[in-house]
C-alpha atoms as a PDB file:
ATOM      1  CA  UNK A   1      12.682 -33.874 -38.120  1.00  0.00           C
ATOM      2  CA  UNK A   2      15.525 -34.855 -35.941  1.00  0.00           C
ATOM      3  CA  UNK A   3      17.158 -33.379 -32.597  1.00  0.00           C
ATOM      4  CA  UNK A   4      19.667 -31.597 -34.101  1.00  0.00           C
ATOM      5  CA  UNK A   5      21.931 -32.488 -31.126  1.00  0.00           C
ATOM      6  CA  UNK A   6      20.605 -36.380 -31.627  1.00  0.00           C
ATOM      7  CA  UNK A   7      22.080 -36.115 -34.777  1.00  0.00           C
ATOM      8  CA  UNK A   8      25.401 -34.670 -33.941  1.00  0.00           C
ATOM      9  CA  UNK A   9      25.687 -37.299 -31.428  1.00  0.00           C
ATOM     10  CA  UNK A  10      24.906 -39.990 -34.351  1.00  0.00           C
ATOM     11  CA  UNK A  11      27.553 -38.183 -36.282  1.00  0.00           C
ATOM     12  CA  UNK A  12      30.329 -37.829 -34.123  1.00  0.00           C
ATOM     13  CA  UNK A  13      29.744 -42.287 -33.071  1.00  0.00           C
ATOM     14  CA  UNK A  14      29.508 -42.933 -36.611  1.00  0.00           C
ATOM     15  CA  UNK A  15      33.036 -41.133 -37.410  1.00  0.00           C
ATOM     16  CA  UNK A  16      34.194 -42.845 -34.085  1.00  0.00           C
ATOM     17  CA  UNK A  17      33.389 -46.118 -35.845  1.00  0.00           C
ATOM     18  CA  UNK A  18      34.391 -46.078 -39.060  1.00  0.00           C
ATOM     19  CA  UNK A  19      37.972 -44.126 -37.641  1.00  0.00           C
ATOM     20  CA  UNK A  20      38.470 -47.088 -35.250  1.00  0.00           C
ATOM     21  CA  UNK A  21      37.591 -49.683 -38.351  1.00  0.00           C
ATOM     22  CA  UNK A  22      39.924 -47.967 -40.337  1.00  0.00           C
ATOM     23  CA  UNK A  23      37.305 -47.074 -43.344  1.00  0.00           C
ATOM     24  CA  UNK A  24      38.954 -43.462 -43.371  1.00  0.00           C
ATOM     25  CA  UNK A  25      36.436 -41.975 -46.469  1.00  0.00           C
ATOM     26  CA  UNK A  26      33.575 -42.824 -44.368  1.00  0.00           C
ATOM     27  CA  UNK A  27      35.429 -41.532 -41.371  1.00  0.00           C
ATOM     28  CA  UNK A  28      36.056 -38.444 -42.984  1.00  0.00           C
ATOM     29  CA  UNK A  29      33.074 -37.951 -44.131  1.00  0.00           C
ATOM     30  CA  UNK A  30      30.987 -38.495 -40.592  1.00  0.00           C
ATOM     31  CA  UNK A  31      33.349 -36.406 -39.362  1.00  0.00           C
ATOM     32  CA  UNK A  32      33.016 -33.230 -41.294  1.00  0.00           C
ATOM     33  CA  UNK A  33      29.088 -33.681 -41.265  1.00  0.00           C
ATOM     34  CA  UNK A  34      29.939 -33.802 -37.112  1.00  0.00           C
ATOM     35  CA  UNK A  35      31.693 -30.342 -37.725  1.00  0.00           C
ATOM     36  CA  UNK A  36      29.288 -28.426 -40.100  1.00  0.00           C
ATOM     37  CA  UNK A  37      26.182 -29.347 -37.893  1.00  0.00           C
ATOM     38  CA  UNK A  38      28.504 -28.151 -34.500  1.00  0.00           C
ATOM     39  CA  UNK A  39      29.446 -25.296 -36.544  1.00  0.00           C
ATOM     40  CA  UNK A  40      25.794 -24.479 -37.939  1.00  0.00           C
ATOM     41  CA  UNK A  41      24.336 -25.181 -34.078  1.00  0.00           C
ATOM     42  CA  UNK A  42      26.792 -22.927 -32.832  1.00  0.00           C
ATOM     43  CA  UNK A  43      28.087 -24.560 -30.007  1.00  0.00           C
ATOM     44  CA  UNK A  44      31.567 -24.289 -29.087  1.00  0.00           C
ATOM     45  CA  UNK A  45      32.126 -28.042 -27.206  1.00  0.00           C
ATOM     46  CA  UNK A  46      30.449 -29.391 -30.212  1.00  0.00           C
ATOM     47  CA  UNK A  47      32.893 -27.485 -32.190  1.00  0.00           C
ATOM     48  CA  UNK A  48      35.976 -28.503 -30.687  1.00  0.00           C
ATOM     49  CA  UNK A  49      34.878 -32.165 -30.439  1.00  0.00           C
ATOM     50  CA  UNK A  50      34.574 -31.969 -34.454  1.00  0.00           C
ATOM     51  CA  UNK A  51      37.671 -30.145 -34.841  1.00  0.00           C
ATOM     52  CA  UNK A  52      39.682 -32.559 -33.458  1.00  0.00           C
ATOM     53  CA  UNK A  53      37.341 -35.521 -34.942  1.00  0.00           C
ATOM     54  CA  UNK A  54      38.460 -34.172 -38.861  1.00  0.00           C
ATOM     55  CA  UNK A  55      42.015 -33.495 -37.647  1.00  0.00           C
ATOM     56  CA  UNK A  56      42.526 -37.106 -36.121  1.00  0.00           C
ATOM     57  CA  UNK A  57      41.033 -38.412 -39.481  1.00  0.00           C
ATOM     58  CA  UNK A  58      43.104 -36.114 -41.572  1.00  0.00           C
ATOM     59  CA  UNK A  59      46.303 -37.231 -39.689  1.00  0.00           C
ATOM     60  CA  UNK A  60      45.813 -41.001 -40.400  1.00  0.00           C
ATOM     61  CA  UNK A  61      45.138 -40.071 -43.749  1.00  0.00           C
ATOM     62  CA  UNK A  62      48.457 -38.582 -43.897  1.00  0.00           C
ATOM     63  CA  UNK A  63      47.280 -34.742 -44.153  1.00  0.00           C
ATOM     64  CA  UNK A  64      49.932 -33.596 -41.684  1.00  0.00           C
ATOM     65  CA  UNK A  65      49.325 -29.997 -42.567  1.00  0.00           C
ATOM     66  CA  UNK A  66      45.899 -29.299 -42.131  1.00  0.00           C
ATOM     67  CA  UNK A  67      45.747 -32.256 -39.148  1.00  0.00           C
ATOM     68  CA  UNK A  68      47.883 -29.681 -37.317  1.00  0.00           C
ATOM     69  CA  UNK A  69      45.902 -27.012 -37.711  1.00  0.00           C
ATOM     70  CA  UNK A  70      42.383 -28.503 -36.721  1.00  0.00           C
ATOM     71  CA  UNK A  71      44.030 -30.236 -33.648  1.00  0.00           C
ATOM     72  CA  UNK A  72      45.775 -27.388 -32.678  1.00  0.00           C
ATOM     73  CA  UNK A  73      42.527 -25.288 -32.538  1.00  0.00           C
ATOM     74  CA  UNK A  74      40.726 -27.689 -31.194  1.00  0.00           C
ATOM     75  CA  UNK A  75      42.604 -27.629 -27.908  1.00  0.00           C
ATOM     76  CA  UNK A  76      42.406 -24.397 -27.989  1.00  0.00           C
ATOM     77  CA  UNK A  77      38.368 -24.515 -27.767  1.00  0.00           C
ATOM     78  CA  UNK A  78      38.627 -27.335 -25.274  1.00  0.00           C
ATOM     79  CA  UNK A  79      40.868 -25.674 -23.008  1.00  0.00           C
ATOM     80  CA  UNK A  80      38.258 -22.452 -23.237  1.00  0.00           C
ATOM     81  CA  UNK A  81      35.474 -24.417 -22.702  1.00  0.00           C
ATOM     82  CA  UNK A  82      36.966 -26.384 -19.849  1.00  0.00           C
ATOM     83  CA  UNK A  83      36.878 -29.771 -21.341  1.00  0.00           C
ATOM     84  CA  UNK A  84      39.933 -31.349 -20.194  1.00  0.00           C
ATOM     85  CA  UNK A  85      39.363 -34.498 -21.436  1.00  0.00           C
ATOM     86  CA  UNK A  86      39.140 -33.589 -24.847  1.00  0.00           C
ATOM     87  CA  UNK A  87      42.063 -31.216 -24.451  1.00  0.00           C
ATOM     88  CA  UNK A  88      44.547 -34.196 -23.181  1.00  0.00           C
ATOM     89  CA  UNK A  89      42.798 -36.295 -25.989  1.00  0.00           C
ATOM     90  CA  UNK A  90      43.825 -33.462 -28.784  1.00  0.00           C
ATOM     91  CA  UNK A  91      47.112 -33.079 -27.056  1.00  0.00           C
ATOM     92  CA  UNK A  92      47.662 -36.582 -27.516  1.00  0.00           C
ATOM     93  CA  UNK A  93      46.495 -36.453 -31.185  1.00  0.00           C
ATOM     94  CA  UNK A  94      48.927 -33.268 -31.556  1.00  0.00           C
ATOM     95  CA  UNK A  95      51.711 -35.757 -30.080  1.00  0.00           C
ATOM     96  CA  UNK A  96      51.215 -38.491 -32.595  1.00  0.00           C
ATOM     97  CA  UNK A  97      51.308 -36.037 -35.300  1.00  0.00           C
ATOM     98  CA  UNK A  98      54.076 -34.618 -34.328  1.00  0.00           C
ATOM     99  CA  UNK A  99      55.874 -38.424 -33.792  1.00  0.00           C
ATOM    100  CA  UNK A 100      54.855 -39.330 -37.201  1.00  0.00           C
ATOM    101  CA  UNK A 101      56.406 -36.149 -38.545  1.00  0.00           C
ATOM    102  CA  UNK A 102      59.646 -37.261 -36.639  1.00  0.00           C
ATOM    103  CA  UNK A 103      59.719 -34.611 -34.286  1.00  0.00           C
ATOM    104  CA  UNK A 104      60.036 -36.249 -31.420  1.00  0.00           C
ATOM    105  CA  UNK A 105      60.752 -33.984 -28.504  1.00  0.00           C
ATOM    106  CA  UNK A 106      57.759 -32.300 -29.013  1.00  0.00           C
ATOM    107  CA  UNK A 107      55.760 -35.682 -29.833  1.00  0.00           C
ATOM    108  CA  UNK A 108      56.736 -36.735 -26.124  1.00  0.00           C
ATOM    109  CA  UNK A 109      56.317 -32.901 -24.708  1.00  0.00           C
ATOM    110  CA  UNK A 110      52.987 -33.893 -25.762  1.00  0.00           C
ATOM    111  CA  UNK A 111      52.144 -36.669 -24.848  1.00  0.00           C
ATOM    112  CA  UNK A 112      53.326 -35.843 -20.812  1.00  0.00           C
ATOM    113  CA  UNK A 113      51.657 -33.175 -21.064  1.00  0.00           C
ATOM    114  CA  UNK A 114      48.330 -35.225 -22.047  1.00  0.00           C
ATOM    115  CA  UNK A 115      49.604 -37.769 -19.226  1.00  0.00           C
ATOM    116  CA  UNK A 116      49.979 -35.398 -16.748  1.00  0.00           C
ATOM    117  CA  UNK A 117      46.280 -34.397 -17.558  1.00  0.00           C
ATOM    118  CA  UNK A 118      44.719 -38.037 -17.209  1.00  0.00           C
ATOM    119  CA  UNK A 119      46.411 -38.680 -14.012  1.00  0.00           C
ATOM    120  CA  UNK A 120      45.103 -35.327 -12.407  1.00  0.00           C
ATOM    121  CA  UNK A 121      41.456 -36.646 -13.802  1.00  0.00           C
ATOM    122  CA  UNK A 122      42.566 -40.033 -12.548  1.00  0.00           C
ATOM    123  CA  UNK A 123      41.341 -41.447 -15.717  1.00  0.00           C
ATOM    124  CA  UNK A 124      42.800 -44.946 -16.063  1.00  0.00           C
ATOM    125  CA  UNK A 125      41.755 -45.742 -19.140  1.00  0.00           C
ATOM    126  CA  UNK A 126      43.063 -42.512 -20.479  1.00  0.00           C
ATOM    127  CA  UNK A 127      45.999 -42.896 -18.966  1.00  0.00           C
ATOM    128  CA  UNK A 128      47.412 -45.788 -20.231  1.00  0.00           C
ATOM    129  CA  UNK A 129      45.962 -45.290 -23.828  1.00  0.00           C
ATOM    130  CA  UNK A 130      48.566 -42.362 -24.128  1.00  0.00           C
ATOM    131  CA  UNK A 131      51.379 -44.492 -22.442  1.00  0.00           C
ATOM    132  CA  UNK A 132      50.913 -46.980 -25.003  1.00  0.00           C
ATOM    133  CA  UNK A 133      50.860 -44.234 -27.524  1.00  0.00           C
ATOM    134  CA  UNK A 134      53.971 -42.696 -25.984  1.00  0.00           C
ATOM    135  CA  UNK A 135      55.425 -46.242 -26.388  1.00  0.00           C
ATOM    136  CA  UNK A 136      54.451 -45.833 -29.795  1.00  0.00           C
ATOM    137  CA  UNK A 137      56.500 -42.775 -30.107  1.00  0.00           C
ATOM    138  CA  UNK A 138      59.676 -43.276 -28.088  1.00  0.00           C
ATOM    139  CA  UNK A 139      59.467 -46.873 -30.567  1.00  0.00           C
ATOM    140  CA  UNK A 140      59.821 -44.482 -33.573  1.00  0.00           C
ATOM    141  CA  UNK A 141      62.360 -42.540 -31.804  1.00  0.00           C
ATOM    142  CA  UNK A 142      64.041 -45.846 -31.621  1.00  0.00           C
ATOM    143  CA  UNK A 143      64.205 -45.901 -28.056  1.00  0.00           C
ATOM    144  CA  UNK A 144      63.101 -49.647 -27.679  1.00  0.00           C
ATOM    145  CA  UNK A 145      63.957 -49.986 -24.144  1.00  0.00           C
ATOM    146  CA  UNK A 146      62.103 -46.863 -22.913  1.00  0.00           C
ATOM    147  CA  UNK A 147      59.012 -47.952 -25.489  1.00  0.00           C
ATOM    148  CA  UNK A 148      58.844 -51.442 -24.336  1.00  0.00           C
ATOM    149  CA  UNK A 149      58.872 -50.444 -20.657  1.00  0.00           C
ATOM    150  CA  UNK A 150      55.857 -48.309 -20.835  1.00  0.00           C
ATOM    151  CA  UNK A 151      54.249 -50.992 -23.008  1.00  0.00           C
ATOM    152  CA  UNK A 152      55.028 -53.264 -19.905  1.00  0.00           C
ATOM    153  CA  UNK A 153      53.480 -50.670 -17.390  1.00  0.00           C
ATOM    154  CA  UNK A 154      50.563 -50.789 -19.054  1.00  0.00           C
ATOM    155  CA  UNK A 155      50.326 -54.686 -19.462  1.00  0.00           C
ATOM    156  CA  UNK A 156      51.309 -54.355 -15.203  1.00  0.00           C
ATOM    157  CA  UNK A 157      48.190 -51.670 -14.608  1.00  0.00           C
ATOM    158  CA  UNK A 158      45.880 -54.298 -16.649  1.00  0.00           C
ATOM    159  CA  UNK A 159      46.353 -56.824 -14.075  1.00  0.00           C
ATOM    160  CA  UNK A 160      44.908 -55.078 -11.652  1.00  0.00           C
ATOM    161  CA  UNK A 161      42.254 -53.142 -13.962  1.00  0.00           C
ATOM    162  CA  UNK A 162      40.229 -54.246 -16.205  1.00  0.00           C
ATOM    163  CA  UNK A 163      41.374 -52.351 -20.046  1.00  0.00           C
ATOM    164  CA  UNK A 164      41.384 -55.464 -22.647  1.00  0.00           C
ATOM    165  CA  UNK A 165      41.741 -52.975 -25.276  1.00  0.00           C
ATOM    166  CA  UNK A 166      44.678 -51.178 -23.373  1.00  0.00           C
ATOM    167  CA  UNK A 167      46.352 -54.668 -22.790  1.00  0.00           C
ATOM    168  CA  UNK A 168      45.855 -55.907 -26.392  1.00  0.00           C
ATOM    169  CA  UNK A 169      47.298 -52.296 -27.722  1.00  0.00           C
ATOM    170  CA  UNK A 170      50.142 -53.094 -25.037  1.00  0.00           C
ATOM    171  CA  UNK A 171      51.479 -56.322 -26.604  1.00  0.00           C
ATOM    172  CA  UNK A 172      50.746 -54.783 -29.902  1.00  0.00           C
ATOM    173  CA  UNK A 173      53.268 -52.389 -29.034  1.00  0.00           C
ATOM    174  CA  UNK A 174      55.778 -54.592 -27.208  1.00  0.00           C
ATOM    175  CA  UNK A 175      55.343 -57.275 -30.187  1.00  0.00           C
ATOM    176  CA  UNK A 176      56.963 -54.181 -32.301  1.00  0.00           C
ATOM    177  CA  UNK A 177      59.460 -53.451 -30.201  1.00  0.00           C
ATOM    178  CA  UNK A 178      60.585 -57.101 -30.163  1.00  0.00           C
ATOM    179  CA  UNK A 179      60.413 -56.928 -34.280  1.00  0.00           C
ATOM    180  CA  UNK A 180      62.503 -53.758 -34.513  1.00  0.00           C
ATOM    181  CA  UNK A 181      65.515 -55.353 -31.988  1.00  0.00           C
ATOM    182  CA  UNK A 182      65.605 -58.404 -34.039  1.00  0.00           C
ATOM    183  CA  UNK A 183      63.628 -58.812 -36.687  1.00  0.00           C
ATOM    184  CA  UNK A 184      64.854 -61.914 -37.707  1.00  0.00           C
ATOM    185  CA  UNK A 185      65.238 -63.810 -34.443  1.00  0.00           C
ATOM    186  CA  UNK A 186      61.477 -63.116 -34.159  1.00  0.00           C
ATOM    187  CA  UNK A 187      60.218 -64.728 -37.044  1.00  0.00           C
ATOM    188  CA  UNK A 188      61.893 -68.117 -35.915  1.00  0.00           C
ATOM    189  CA  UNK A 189      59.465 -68.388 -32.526  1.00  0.00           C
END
């Protein structure tokens, strides 16, 4: 029989995968297995970590509603058990929700708030995943210039640290930006 906390770690990677591959069922899936074992082992961090693992699934699948409610607890059980981490992650997960839902004041309340968390962990990597994702937002907000400006800090910081994934998500995001100015003058280069 397996470590039950072997397994939850198996569960939650599994639901990381498939989220980050985009196979959402499967995501889904992992993820609520993640929960019900947390939930079952009675363990609060494991708990929160699953909360926010179903909500971040839910939200992509476009389940605003109960995405708000899982993420929202789930900071609440990360700030109680001290995880900051995961409680700038879920905030940052609250702020995409929230930019998707065009709400955008509190999308970027979020997101600073999440910000202001990484750089008090001095967690680079955190860090500029929510200023890309901040791009992101102020994008849908259509504030182009502010977007692409972050997108550029980030591609700056990557020059100096190594983040290919943070870089890669950077022109990603300034590649938008450029689309959403001019559409058409980018499809001629």
């Amino acid at each position: 029989r397996p470590d039950p906390l072997q397994l939850a770690y198996v569960l939650q990677v599994r639901a990381e995968v498939h989220r980050a591959g985009g196979w959402l069922d499967e995501a889904l899936r992992a993820s609520r297995a993640y929960l019900a074992l947390a939930r079952q082992l009675g363990d609060m961090t494991l708990i929160a970590s699953g909360l926010d693992s179903v909500g971040s699934v839910r939200r992509r699948l476009g389940h605003r509603g109960p995405a708000l409610r899982l993420l929202t607890t789930s900071v609440v059980f990360k700030r109680r058990t001290g995880n900051r981490y995961g409680e700038a992650a879920s905030l940052n997960e609250l702020a995409l929700l929230h930019g998707e839902e065009g709400r955008h004041a509190a999308a970027v309340a979020r997101h600073e708030q999440a910000l202001a968390m990484m750089r008090d962990m001095a967690d680079r990597h955190g860090e500029l995943a929510i200023l890309n994702d901040l791009g992101r937002t102020l994008r849908r907000a259509g504030d182009l210039d502010g977007a692409a400006d972050l997108h550029r800090q980030v591609l700056d910081a990557t020059e100096r640290f190594d983040a290919p994934f943070r870089r890669a998500d950077a022109y990603d995001g300034l590649a938008h930006c450029v689309l959403e100015r001019d559409g058409e003058a980018a499809r001629r280069h």
